[in-house]
PDB file of N, CA and C in Angstrom:
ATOM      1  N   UNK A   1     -24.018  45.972  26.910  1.00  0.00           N
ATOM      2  CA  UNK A   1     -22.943  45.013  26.751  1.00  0.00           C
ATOM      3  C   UNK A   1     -21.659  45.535  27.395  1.00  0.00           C
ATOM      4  N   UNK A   2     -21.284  46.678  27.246  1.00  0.00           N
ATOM      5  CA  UNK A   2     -20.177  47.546  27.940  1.00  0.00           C
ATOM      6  C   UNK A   2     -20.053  47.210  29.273  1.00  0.00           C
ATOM      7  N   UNK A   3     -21.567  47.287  29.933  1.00  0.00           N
ATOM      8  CA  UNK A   3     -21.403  47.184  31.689  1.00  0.00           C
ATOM      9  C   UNK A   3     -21.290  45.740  31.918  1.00  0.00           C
ATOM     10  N   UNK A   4     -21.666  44.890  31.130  1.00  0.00           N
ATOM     11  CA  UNK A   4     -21.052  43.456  31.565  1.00  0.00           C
ATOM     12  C   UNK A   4     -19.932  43.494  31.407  1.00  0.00           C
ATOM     13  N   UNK A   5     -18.797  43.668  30.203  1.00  0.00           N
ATOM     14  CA  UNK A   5     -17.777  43.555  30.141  1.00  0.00           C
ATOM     15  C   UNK A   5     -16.967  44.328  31.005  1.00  0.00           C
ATOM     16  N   UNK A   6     -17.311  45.430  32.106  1.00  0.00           N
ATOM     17  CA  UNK A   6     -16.904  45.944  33.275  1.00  0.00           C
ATOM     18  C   UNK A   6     -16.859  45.275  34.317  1.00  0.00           C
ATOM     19  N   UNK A   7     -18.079  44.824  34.440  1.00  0.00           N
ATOM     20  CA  UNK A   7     -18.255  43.847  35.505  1.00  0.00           C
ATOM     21  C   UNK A   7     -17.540  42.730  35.516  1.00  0.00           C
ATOM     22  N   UNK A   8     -17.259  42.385  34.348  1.00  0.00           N
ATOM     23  CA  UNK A   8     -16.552  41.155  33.678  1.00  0.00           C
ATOM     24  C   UNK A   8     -14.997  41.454  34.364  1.00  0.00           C
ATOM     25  N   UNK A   9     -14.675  42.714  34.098  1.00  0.00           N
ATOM     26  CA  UNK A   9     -13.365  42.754  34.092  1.00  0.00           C
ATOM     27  C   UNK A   9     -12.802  43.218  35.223  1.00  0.00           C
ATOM     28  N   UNK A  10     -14.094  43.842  36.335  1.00  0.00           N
ATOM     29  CA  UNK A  10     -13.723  43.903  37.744  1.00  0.00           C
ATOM     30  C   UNK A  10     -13.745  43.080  39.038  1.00  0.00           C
ATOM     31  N   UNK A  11     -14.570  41.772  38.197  1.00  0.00           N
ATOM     32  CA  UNK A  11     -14.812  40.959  39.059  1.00  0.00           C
ATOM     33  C   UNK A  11     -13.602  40.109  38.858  1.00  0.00           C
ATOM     34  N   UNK A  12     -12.843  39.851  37.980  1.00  0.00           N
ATOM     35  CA  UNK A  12     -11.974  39.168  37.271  1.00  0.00           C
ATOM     36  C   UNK A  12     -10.623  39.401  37.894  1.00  0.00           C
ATOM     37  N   UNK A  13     -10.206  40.631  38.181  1.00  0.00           N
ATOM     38  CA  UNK A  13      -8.913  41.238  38.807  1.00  0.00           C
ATOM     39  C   UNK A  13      -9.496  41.390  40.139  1.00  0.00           C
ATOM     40  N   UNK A  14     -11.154  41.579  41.069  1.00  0.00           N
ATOM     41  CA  UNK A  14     -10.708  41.180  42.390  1.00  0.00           C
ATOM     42  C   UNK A  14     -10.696  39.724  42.761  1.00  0.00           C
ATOM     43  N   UNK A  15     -10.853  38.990  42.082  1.00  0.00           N
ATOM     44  CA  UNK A  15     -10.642  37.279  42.697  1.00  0.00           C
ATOM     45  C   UNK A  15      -9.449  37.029  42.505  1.00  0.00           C
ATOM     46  N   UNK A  16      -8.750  37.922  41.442  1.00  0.00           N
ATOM     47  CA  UNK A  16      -7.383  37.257  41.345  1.00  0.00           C
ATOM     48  C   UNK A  16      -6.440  37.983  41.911  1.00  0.00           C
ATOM     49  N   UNK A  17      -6.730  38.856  42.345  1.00  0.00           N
ATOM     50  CA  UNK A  17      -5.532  39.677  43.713  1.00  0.00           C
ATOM     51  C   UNK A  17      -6.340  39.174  44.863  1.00  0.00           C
ATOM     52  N   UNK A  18      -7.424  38.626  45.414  1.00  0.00           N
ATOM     53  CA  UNK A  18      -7.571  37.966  46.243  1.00  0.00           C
ATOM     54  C   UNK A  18      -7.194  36.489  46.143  1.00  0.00           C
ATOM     55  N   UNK A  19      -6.768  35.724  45.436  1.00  0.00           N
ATOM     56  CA  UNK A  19      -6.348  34.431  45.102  1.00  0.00           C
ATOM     57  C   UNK A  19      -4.834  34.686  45.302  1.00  0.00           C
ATOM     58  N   UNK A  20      -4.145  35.968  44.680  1.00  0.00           N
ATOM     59  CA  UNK A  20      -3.057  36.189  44.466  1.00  0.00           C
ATOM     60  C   UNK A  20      -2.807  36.256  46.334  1.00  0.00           C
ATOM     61  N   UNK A  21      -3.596  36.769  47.054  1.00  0.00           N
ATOM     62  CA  UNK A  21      -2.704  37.182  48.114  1.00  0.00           C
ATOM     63  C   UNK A  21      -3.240  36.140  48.958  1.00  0.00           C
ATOM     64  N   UNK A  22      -3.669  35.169  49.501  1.00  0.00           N
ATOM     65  CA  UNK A  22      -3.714  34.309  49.716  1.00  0.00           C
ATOM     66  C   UNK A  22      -3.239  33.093  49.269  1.00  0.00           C
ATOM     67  N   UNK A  23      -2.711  32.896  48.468  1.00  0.00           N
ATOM     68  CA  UNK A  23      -1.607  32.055  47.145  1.00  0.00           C
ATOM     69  C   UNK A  23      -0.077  32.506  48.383  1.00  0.00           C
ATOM     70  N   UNK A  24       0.150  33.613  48.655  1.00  0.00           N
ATOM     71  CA  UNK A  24       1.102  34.393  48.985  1.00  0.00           C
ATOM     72  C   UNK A  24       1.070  33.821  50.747  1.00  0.00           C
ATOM     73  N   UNK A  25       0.149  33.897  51.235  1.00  0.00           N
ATOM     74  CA  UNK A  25      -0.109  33.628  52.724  1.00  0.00           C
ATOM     75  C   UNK A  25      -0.392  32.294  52.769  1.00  0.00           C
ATOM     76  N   UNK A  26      -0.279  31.628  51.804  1.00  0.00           N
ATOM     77  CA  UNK A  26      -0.363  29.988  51.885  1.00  0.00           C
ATOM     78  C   UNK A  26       1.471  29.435  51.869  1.00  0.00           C
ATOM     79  N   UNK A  27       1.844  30.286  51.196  1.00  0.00           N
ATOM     80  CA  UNK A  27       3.455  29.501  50.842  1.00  0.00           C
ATOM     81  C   UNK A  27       4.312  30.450  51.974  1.00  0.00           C
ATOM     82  N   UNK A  28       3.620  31.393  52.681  1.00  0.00           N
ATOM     83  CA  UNK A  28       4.452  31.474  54.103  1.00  0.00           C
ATOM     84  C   UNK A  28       5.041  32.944  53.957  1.00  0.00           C
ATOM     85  N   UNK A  29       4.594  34.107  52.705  1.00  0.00           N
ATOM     86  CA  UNK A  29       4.820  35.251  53.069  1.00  0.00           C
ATOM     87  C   UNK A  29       4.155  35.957  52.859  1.00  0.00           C
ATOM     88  N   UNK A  30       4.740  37.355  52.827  1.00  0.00           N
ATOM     89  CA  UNK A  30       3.815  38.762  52.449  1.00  0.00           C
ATOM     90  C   UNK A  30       3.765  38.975  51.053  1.00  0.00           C
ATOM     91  N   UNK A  31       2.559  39.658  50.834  1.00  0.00           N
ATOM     92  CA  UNK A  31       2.816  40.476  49.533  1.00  0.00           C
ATOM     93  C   UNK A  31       3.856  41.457  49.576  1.00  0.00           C
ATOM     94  N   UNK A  32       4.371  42.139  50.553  1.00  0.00           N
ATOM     95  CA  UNK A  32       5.466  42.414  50.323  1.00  0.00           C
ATOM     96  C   UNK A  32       6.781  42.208  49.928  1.00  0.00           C
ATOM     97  N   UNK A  33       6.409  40.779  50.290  1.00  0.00           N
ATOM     98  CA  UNK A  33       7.744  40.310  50.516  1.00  0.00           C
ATOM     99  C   UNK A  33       8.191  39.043  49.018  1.00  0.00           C
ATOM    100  N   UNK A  34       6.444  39.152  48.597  1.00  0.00           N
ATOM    101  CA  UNK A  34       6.466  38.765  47.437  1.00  0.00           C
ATOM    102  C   UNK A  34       7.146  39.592  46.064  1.00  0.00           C
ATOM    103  N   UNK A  35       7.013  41.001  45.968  1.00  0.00           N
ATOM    104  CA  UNK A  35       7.134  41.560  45.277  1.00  0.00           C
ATOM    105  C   UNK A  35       5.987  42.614  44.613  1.00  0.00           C
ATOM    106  N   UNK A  36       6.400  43.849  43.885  1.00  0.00           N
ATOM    107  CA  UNK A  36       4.688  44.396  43.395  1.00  0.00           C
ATOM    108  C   UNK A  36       4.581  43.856  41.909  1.00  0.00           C
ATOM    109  N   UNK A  37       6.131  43.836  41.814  1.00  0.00           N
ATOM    110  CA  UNK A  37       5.560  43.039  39.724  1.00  0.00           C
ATOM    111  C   UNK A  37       4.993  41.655  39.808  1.00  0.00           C
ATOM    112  N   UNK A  38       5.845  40.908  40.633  1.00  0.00           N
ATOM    113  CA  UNK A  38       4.931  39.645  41.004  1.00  0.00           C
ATOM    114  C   UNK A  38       3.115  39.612  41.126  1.00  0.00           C
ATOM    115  N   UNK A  39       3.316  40.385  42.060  1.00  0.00           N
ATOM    116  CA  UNK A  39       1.549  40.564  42.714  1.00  0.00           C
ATOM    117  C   UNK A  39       1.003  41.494  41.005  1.00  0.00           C
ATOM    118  N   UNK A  40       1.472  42.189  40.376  1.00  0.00           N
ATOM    119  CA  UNK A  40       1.074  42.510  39.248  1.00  0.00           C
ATOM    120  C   UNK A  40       0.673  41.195  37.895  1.00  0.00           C
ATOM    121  N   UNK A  41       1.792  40.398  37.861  1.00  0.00           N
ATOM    122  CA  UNK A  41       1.954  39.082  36.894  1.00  0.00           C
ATOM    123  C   UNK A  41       1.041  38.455  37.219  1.00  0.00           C
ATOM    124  N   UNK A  42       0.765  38.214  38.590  1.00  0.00           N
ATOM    125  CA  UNK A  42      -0.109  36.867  38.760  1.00  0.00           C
ATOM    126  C   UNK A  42      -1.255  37.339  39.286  1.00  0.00           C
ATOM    127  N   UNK A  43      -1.668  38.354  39.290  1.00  0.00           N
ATOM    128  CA  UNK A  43      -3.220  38.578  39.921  1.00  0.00           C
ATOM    129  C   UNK A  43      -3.622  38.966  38.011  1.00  0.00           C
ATOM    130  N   UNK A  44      -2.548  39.805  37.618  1.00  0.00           N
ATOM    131  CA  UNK A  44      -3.294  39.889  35.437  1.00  0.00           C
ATOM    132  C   UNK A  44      -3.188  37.906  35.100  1.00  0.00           C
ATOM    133  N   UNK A  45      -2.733  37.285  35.763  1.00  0.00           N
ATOM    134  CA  UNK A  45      -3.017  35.529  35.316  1.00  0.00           C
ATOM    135  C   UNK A  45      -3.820  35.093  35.246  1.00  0.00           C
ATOM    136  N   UNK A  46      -4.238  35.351  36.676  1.00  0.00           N
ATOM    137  CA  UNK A  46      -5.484  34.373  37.762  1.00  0.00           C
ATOM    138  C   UNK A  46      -6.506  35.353  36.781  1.00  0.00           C
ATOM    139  N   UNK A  47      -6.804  36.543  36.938  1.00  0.00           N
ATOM    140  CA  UNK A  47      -7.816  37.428  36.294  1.00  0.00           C
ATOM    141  C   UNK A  47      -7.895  37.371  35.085  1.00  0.00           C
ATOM    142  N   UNK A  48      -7.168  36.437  33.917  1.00  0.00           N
ATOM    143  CA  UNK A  48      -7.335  36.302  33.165  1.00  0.00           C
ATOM    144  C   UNK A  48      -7.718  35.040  32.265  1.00  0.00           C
ATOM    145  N   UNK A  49      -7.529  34.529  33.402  1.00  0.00           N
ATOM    146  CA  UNK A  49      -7.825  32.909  32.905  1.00  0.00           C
ATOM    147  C   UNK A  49      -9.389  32.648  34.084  1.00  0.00           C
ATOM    148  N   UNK A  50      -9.715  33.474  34.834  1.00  0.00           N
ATOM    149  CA  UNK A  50     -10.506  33.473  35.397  1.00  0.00           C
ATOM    150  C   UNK A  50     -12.193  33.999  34.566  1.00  0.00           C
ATOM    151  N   UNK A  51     -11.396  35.075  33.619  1.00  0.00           N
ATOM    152  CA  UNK A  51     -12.160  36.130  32.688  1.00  0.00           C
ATOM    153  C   UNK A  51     -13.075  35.140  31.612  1.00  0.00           C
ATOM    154  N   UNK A  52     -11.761  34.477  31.187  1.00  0.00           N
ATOM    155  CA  UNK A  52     -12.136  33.105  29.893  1.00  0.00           C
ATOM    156  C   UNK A  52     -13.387  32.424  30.263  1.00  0.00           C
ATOM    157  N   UNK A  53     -13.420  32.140  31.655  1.00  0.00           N
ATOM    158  CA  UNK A  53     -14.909  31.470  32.529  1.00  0.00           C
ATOM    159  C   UNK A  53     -16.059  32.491  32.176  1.00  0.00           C
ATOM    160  N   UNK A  54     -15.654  33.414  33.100  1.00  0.00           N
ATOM    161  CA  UNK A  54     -17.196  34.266  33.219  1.00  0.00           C
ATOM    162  C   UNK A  54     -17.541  35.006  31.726  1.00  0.00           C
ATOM    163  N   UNK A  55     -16.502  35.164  30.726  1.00  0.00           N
ATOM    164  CA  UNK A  55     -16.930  35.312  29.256  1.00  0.00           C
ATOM    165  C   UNK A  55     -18.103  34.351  28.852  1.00  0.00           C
ATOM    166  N   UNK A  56     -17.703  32.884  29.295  1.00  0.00           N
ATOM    167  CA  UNK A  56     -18.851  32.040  29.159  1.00  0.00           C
ATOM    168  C   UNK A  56     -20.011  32.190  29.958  1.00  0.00           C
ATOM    169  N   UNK A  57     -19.847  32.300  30.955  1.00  0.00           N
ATOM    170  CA  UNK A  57     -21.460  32.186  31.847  1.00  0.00           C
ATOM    171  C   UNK A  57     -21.905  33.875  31.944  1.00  0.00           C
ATOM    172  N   UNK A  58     -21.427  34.795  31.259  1.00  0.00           N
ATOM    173  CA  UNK A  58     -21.739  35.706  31.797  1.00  0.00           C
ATOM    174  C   UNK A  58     -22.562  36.400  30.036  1.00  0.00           C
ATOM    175  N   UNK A  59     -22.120  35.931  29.196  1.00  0.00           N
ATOM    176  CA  UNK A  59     -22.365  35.831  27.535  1.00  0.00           C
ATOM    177  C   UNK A  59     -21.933  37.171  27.350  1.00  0.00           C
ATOM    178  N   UNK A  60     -20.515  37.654  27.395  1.00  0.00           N
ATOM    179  CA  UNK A  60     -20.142  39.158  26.955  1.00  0.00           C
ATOM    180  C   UNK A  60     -19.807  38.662  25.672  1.00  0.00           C
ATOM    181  N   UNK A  61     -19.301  37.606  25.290  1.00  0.00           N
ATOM    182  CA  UNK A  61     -18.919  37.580  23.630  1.00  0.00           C
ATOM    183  C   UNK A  61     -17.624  38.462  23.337  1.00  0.00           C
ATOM    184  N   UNK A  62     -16.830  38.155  24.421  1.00  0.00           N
ATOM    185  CA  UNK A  62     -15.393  39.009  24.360  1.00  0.00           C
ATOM    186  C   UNK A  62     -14.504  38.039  23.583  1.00  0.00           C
ATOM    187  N   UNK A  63     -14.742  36.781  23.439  1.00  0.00           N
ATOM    188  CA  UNK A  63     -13.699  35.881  23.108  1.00  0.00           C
ATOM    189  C   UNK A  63     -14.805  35.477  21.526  1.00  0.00           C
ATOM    190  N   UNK A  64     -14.504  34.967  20.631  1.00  0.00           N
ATOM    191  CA  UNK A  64     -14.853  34.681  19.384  1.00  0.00           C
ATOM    192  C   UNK A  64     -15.138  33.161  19.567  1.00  0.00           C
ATOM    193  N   UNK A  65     -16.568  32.717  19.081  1.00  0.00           N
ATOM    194  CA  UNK A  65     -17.020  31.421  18.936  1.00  0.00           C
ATOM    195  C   UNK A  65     -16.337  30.265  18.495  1.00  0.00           C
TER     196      UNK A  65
END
């Protein structure tokens, strides 16, 4: 159960710093130029509301019935 909830939680933060930085190259800048707390806030967002999904299809049972 541990290594799903790894998997859970690495797959989770790379879609959402890849969402995050393309989010970033859609509205016309850099991640630099975005900021690093920014790129911190919103890739822990996307990866977390992303997490809520694969909790379901993935059955870690991280979230309570």
């Amino acid at each position: 159960m541990l290594v799903k909830r790894l998997i859970l939680a690495a797959i989770s933060i790379a879609v959402g710093f890849g969402l995050t930085v393309l989010i970033t190259m859609l509205i016309g800048t850099t991640p630099a130029e975005y900021g690093a707390i920014y790129m911190i806030f919103t890739t822990l967002s996307l990866a977390v509301a992303l997490g809520i999904w694969l909790d379901k299809f993935m059955g870690t049972n991280i979230l309570p019935k």
